[in-house]
PDB file of N, CA and C in Angstrom:
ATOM      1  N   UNK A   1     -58.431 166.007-126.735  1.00  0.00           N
ATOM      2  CA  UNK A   1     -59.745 166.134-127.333  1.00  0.00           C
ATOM      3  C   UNK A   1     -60.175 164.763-127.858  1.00  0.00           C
ATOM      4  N   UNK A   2     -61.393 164.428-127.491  1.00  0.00           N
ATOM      5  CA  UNK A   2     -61.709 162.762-127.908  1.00  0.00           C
ATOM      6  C   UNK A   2     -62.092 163.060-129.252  1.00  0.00           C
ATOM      7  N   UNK A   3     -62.194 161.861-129.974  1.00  0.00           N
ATOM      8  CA  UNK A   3     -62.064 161.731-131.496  1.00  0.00           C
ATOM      9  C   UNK A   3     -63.254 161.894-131.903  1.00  0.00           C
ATOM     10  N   UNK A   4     -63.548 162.445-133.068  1.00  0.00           N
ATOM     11  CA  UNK A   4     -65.059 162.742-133.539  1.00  0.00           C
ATOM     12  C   UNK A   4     -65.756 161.419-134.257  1.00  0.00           C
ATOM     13  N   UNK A   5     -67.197 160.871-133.687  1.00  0.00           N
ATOM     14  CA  UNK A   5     -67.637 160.147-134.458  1.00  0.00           C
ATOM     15  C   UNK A   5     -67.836 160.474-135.932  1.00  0.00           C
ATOM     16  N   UNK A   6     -67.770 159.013-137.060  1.00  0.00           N
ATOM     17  CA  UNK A   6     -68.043 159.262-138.252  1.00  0.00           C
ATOM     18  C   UNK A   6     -69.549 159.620-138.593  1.00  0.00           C
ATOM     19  N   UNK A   7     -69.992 159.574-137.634  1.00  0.00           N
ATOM     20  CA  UNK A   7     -71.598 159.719-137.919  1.00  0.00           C
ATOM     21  C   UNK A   7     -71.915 161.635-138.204  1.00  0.00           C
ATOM     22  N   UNK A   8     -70.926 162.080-136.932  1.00  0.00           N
ATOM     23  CA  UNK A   8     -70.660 163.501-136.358  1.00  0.00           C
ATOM     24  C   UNK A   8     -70.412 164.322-137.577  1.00  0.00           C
ATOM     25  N   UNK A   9     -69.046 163.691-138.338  1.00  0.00           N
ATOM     26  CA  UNK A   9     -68.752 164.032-139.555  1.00  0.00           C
ATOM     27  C   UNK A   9     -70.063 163.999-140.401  1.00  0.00           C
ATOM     28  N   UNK A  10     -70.783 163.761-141.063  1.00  0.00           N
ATOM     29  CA  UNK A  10     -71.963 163.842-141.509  1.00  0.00           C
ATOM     30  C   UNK A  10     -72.606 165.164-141.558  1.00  0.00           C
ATOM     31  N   UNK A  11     -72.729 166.104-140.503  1.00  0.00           N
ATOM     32  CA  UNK A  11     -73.538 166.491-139.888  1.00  0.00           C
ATOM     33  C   UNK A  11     -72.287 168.697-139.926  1.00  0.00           C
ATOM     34  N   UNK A  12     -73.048 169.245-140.030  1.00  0.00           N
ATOM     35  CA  UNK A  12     -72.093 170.231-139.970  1.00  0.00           C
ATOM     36  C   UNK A  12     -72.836 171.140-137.930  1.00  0.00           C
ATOM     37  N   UNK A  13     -72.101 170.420-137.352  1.00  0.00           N
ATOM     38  CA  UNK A  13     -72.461 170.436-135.740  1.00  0.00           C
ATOM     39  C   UNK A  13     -70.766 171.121-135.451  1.00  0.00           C
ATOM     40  N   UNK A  14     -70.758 172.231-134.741  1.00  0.00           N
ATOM     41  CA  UNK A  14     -69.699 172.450-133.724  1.00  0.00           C
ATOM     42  C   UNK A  14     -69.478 171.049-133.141  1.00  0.00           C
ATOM     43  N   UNK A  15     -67.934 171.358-132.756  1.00  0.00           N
ATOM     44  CA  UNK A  15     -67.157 169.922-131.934  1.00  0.00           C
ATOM     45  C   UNK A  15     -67.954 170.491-130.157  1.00  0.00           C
ATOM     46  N   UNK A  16     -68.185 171.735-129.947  1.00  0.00           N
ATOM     47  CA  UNK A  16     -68.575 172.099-128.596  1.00  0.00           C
ATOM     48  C   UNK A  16     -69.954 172.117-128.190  1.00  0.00           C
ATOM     49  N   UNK A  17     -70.719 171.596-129.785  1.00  0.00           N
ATOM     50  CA  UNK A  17     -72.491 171.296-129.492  1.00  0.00           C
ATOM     51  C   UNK A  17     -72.703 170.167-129.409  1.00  0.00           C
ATOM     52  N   UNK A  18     -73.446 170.116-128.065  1.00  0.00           N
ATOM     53  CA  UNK A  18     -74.446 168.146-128.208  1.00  0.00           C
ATOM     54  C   UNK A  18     -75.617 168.445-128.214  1.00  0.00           C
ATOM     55  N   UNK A  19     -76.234 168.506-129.460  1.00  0.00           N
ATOM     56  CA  UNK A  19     -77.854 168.669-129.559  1.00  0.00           C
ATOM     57  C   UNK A  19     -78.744 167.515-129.563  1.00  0.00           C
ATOM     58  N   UNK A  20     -79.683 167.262-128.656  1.00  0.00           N
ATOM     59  CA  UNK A  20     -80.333 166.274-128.528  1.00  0.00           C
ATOM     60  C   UNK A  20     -81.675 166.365-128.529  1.00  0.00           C
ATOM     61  N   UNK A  21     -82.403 167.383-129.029  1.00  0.00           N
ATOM     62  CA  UNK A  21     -83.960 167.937-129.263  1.00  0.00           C
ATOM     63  C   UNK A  21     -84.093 167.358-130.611  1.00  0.00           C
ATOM     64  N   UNK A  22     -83.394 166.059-131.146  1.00  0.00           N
ATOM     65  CA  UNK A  22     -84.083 165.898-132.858  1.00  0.00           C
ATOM     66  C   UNK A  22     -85.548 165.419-132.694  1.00  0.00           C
ATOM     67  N   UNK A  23     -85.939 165.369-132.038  1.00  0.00           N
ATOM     68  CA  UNK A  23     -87.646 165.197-132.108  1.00  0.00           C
ATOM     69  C   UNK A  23     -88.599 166.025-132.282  1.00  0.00           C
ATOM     70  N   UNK A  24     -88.055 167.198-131.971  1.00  0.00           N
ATOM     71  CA  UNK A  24     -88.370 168.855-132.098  1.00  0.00           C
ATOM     72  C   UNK A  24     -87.926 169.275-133.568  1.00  0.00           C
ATOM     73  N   UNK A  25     -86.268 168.976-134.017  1.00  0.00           N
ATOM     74  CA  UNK A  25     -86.159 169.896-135.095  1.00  0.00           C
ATOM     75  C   UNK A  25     -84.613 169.051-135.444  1.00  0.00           C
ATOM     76  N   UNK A  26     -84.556 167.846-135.772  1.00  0.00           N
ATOM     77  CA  UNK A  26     -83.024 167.348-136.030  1.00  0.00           C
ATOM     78  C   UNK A  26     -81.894 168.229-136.852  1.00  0.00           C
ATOM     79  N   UNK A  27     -80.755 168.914-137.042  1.00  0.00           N
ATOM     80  CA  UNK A  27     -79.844 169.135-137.815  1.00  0.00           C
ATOM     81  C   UNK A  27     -80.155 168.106-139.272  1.00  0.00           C
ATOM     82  N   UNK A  28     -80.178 168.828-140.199  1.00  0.00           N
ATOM     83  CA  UNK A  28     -79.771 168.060-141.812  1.00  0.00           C
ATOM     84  C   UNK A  28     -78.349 167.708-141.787  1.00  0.00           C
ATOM     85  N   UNK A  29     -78.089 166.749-142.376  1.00  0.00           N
ATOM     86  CA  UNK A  29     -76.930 166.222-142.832  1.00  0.00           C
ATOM     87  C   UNK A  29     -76.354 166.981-143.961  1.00  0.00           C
ATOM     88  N   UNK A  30     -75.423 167.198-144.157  1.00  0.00           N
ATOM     89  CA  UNK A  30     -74.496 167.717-145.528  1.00  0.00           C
ATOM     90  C   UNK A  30     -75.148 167.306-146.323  1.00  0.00           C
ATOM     91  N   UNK A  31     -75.231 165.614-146.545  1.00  0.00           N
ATOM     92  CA  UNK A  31     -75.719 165.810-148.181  1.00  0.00           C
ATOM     93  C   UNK A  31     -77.266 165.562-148.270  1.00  0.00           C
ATOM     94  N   UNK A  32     -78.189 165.806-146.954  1.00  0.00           N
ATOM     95  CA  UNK A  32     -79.512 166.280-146.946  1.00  0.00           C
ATOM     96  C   UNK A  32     -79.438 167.913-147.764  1.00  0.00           C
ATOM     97  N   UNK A  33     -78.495 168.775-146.801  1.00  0.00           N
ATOM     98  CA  UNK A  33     -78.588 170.120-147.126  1.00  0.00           C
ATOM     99  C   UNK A  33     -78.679 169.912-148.542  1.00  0.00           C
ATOM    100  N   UNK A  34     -77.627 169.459-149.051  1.00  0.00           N
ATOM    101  CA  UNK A  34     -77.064 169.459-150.474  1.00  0.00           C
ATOM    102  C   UNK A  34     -78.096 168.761-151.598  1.00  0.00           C
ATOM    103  N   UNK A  35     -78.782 167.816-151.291  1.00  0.00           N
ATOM    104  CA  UNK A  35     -79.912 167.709-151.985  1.00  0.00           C
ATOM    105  C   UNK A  35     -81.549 168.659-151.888  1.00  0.00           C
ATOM    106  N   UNK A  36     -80.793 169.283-150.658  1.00  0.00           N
ATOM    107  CA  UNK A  36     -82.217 170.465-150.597  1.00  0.00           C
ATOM    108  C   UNK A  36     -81.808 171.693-151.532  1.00  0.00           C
ATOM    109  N   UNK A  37     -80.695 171.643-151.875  1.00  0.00           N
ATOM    110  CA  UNK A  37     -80.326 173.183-152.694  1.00  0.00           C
ATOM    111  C   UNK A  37     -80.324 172.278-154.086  1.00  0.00           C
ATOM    112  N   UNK A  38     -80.202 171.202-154.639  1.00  0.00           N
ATOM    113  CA  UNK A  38     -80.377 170.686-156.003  1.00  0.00           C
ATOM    114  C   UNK A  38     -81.742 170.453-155.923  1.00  0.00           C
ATOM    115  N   UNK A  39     -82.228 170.744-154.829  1.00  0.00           N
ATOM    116  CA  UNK A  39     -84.222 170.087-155.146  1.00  0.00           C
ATOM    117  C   UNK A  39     -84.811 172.006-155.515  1.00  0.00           C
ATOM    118  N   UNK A  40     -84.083 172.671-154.729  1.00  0.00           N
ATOM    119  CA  UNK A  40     -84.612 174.681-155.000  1.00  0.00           C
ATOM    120  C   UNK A  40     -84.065 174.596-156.408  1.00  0.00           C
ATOM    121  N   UNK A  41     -82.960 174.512-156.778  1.00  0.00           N
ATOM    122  CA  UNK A  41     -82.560 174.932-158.154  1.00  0.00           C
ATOM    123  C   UNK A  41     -83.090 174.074-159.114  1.00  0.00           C
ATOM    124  N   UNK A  42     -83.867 172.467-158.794  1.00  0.00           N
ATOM    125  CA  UNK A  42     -84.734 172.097-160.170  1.00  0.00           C
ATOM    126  C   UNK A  42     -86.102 172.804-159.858  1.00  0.00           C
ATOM    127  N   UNK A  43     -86.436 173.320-158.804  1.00  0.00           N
ATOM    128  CA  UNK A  43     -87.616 174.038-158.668  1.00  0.00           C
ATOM    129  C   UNK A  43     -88.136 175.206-159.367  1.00  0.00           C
ATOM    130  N   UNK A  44     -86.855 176.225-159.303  1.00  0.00           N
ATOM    131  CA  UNK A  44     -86.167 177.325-160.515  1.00  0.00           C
ATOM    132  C   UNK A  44     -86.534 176.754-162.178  1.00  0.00           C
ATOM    133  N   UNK A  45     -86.540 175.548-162.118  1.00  0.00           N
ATOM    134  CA  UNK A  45     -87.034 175.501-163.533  1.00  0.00           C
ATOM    135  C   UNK A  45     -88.111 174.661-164.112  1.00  0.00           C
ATOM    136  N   UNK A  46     -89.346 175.313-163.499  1.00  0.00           N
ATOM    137  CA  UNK A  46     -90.035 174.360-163.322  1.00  0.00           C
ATOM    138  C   UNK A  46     -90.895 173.701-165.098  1.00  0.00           C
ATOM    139  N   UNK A  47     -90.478 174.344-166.177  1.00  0.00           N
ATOM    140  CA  UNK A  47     -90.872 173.708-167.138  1.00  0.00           C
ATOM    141  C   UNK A  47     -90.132 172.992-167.273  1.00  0.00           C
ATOM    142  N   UNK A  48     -89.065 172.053-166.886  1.00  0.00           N
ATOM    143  CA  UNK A  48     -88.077 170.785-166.527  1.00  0.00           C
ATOM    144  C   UNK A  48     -88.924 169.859-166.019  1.00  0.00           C
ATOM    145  N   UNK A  49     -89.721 170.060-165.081  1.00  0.00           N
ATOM    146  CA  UNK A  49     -90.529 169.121-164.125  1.00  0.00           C
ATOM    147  C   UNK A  49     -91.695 168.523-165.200  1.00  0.00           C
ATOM    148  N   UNK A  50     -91.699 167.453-165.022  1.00  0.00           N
ATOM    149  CA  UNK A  50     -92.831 166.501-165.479  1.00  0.00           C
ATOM    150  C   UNK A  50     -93.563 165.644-164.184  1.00  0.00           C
ATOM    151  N   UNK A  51     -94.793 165.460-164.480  1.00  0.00           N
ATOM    152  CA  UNK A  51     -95.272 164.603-163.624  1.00  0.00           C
ATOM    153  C   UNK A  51     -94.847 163.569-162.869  1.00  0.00           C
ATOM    154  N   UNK A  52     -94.539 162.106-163.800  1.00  0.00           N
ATOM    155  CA  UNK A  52     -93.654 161.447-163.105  1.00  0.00           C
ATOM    156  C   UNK A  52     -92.889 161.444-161.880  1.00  0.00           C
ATOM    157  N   UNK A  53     -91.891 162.686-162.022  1.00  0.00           N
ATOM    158  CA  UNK A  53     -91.544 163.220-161.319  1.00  0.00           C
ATOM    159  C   UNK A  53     -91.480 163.187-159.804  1.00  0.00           C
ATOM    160  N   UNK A  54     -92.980 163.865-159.857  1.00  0.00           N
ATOM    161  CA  UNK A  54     -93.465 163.536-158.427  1.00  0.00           C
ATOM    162  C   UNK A  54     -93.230 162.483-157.480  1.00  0.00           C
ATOM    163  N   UNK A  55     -93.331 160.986-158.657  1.00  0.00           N
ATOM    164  CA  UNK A  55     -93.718 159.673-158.276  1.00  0.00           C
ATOM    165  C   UNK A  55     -92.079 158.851-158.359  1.00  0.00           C
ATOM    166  N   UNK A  56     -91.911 159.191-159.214  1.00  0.00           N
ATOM    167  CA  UNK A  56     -90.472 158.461-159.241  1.00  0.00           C
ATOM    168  C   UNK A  56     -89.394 158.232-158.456  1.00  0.00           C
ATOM    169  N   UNK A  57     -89.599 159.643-158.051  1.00  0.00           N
ATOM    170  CA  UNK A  57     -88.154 160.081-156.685  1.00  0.00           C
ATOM    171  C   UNK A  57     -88.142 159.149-155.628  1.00  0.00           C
ATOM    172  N   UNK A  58     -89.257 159.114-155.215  1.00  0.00           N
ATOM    173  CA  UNK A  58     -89.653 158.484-153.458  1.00  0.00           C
ATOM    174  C   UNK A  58     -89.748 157.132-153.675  1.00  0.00           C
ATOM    175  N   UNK A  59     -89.753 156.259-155.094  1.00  0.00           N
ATOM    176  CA  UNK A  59     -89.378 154.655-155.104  1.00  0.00           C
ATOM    177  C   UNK A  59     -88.823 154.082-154.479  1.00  0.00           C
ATOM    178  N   UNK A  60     -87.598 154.321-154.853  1.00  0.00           N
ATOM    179  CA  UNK A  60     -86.053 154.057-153.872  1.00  0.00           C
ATOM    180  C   UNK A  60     -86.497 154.324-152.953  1.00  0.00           C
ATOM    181  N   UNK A  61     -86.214 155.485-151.819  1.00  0.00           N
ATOM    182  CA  UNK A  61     -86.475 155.291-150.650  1.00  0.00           C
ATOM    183  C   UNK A  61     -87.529 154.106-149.639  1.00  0.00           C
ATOM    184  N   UNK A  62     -88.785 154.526-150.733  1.00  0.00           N
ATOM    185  CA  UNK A  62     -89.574 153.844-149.801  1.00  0.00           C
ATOM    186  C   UNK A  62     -89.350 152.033-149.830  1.00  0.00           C
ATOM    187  N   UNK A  63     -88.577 151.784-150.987  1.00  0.00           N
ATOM    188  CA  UNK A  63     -88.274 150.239-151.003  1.00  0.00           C
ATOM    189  C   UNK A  63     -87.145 149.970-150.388  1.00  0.00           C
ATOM    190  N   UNK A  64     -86.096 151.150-149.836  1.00  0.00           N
ATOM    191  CA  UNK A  64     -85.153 151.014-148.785  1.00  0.00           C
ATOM    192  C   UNK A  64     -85.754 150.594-147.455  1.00  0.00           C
ATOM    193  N   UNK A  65     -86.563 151.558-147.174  1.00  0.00           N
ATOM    194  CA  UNK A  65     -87.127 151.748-146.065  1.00  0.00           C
ATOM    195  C   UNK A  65     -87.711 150.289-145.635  1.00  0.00           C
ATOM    196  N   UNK A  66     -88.996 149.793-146.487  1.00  0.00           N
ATOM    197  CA  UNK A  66     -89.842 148.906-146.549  1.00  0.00           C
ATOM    198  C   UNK A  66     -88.597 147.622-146.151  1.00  0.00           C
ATOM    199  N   UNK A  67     -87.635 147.363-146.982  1.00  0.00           N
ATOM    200  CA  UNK A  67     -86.586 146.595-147.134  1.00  0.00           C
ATOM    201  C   UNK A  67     -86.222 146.004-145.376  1.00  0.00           C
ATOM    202  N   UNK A  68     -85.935 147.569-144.737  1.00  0.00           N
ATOM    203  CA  UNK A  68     -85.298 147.357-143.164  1.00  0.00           C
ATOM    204  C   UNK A  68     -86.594 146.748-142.435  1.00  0.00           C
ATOM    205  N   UNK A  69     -88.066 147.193-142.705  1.00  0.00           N
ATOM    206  CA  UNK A  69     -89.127 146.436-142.080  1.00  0.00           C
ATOM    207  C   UNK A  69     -89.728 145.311-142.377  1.00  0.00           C
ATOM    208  N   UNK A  70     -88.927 144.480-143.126  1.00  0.00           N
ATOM    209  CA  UNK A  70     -89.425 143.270-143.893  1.00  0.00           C
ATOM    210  C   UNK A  70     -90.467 143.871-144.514  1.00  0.00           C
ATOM    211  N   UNK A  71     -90.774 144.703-144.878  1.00  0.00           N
ATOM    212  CA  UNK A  71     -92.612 145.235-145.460  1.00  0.00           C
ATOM    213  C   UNK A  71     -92.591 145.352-146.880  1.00  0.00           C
ATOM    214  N   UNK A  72     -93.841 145.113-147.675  1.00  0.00           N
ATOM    215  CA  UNK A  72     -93.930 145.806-148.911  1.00  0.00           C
ATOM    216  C   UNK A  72     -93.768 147.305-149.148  1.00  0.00           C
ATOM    217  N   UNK A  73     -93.109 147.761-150.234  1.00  0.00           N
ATOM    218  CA  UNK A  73     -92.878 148.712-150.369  1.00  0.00           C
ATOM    219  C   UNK A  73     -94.585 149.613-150.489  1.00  0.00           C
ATOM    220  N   UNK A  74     -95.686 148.692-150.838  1.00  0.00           N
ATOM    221  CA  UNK A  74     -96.271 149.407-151.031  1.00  0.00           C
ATOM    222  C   UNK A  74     -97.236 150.050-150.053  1.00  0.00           C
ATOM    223  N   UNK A  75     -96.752 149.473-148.650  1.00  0.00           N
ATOM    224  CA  UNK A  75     -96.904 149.657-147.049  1.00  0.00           C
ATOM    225  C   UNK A  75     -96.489 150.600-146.319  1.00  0.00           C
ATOM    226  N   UNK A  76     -95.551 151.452-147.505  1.00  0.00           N
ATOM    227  CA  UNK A  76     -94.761 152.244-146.356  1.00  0.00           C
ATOM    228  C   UNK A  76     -95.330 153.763-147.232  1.00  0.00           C
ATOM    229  N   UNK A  77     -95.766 154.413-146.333  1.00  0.00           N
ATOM    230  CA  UNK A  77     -96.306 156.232-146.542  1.00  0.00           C
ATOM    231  C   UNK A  77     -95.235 156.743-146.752  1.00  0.00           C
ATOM    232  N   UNK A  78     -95.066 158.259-147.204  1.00  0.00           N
ATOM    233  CA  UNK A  78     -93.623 159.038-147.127  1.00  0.00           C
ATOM    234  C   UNK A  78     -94.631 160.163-147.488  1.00  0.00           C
ATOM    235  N   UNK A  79     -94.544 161.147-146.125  1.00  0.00           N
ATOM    236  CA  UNK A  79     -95.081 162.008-145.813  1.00  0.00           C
ATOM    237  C   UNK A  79     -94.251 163.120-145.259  1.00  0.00           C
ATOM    238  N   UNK A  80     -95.002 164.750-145.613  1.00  0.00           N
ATOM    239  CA  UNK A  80     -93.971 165.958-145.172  1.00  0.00           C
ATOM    240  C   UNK A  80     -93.670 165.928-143.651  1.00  0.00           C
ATOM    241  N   UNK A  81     -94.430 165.112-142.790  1.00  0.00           N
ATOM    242  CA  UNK A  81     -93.954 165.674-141.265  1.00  0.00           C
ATOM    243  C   UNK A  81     -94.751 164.723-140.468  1.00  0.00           C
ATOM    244  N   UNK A  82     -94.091 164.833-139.521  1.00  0.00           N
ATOM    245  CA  UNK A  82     -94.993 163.742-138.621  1.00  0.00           C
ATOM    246  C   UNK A  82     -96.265 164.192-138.245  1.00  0.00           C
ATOM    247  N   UNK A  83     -96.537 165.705-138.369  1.00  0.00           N
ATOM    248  CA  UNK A  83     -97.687 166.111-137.637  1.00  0.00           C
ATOM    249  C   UNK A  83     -98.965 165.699-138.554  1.00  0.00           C
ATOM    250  N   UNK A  84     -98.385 166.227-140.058  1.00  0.00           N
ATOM    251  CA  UNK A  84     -99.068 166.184-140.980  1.00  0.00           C
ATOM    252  C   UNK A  84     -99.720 163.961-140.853  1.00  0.00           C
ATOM    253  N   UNK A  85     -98.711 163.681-140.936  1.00  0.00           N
ATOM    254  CA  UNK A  85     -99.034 161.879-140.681  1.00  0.00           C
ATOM    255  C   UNK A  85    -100.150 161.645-139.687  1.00  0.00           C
ATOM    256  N   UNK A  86    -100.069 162.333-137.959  1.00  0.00           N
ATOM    257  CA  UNK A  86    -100.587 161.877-137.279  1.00  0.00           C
ATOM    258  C   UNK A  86    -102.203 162.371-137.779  1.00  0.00           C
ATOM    259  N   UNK A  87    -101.909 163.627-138.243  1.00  0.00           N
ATOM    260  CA  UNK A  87    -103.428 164.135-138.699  1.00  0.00           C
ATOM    261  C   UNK A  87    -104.064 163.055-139.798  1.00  0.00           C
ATOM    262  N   UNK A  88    -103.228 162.884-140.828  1.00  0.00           N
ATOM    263  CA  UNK A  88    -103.843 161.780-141.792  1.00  0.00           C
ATOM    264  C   UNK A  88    -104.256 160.353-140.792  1.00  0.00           C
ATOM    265  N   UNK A  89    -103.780 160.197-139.981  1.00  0.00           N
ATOM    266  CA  UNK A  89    -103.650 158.691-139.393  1.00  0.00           C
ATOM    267  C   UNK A  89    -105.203 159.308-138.695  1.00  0.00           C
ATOM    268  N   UNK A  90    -105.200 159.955-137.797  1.00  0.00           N
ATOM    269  CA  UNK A  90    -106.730 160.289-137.102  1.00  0.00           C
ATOM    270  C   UNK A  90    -107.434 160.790-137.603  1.00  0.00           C
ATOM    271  N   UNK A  91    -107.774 161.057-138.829  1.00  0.00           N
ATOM    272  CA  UNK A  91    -109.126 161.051-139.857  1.00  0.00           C
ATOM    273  C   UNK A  91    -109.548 159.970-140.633  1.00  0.00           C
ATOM    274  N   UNK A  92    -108.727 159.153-140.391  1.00  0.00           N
ATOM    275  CA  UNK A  92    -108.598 157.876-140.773  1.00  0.00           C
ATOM    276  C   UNK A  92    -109.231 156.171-140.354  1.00  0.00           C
ATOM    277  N   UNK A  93    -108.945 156.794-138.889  1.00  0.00           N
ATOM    278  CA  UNK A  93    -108.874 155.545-137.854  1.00  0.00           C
ATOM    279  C   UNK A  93    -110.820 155.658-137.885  1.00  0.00           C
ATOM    280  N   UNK A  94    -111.292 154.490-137.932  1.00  0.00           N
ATOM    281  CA  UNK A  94    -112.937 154.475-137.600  1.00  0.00           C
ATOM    282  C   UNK A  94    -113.043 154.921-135.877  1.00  0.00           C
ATOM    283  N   UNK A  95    -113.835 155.935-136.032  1.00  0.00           N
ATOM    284  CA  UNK A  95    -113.948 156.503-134.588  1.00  0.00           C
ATOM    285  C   UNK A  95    -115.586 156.276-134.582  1.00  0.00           C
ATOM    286  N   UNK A  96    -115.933 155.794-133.470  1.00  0.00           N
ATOM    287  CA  UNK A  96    -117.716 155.318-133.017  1.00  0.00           C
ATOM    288  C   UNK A  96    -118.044 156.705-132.505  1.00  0.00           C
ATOM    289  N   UNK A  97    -119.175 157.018-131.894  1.00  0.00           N
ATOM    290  CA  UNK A  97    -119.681 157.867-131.447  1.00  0.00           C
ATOM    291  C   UNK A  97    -119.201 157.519-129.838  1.00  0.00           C
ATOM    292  N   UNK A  98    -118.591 158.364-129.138  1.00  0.00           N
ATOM    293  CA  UNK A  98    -117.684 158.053-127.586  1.00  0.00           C
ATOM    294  C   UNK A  98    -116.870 157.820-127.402  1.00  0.00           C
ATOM    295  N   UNK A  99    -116.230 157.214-128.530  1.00  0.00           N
ATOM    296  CA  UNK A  99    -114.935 157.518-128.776  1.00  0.00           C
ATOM    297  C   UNK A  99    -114.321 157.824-128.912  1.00  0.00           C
ATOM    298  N   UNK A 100    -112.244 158.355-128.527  1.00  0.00           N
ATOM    299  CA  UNK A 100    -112.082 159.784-128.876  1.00  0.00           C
ATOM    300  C   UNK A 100    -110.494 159.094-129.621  1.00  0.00           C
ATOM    301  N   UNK A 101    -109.955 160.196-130.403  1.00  0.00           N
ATOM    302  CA  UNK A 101    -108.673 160.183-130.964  1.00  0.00           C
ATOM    303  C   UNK A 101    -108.157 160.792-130.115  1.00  0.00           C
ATOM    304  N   UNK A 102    -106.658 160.368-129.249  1.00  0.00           N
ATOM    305  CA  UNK A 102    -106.245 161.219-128.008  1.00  0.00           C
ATOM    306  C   UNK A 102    -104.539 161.498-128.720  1.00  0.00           C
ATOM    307  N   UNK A 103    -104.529 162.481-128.553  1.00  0.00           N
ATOM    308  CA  UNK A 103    -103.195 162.798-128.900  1.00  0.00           C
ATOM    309  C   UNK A 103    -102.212 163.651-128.031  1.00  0.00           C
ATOM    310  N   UNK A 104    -101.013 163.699-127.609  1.00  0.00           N
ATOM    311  CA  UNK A 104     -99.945 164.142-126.967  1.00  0.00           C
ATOM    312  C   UNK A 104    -100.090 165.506-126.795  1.00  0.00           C
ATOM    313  N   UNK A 105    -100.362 166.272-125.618  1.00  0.00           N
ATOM    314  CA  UNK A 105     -99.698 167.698-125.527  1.00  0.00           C
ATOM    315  C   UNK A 105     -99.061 168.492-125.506  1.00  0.00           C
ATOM    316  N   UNK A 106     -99.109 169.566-126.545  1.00  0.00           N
ATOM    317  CA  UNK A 106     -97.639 170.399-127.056  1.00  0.00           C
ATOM    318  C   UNK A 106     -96.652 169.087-127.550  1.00  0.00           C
ATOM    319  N   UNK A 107     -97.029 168.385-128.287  1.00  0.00           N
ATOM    320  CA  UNK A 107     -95.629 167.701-128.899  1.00  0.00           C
ATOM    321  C   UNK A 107     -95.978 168.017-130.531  1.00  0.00           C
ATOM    322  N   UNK A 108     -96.943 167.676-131.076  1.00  0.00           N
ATOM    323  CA  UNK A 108     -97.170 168.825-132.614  1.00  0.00           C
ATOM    324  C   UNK A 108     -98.400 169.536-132.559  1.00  0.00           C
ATOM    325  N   UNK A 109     -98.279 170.569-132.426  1.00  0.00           N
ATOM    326  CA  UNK A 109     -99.323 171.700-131.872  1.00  0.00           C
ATOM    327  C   UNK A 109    -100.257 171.366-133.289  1.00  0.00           C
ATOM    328  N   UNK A 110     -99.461 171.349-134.778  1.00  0.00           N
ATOM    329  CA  UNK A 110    -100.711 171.756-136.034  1.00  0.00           C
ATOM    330  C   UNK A 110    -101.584 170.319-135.870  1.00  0.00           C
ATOM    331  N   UNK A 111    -101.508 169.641-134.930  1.00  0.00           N
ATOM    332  CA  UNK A 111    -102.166 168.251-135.221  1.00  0.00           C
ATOM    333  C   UNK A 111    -103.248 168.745-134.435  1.00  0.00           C
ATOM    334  N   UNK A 112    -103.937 170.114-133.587  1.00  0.00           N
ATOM    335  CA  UNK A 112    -104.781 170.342-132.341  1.00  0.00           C
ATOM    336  C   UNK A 112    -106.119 170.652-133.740  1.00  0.00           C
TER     337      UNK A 112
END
């Protein structure tokens, strides 16, 4: 049996699955899952939550992120889904009269 990548480990995947549709619907990582069940249980209490809140969390990331693109952090979006993005991005873009926003078929249907 060939040896499991450390990446593999990450990931709670059968040794007998190769899933390769993450563009469709990727597997969460363990400690994705695991921060999705500490994000439901501060949700459970929501007089805990303060505003801030909202804003604080996604710092870090997005100055990780920004970091790998040489970019300002204050350049980089962090949005629920790509579909939701492409929709913000094409209400966005200056469109003339004849001009059209063209987007991919059947690849995110809520963007139609």
């Amino acid at each position: 049996m060939p040896a499991r990548s450390p990446i593999r480990e990450l990931f709670d995947i059968p040794a007998d699955i190769a899933y390769f549709n993450c563009g469709y619907m990727s597997p969460l990582s363990l400690a994705v899952r695991e921060a999705g069940r500490q994000a439901v249980d501060r949700k459970g209490r929501p007089w805990q939550i303060v505003p801030p809140d909202f804003f604080e969390s996604v710092e870090t990331p997005r100055a990780l992120f920004a970091g790998l693109l040489g970019a300002p952090a204050d350049h980089i979006a962090l949005i629920p889904s790509a579909s939701y993005g492409m929709a913000i991005a094409a209400r966005n873009v200056p469109v003339r009269p004849g001009q059209r926003v063209l987007l991919l078929d059947e690849v995110f249907p809520s963007t139609f």
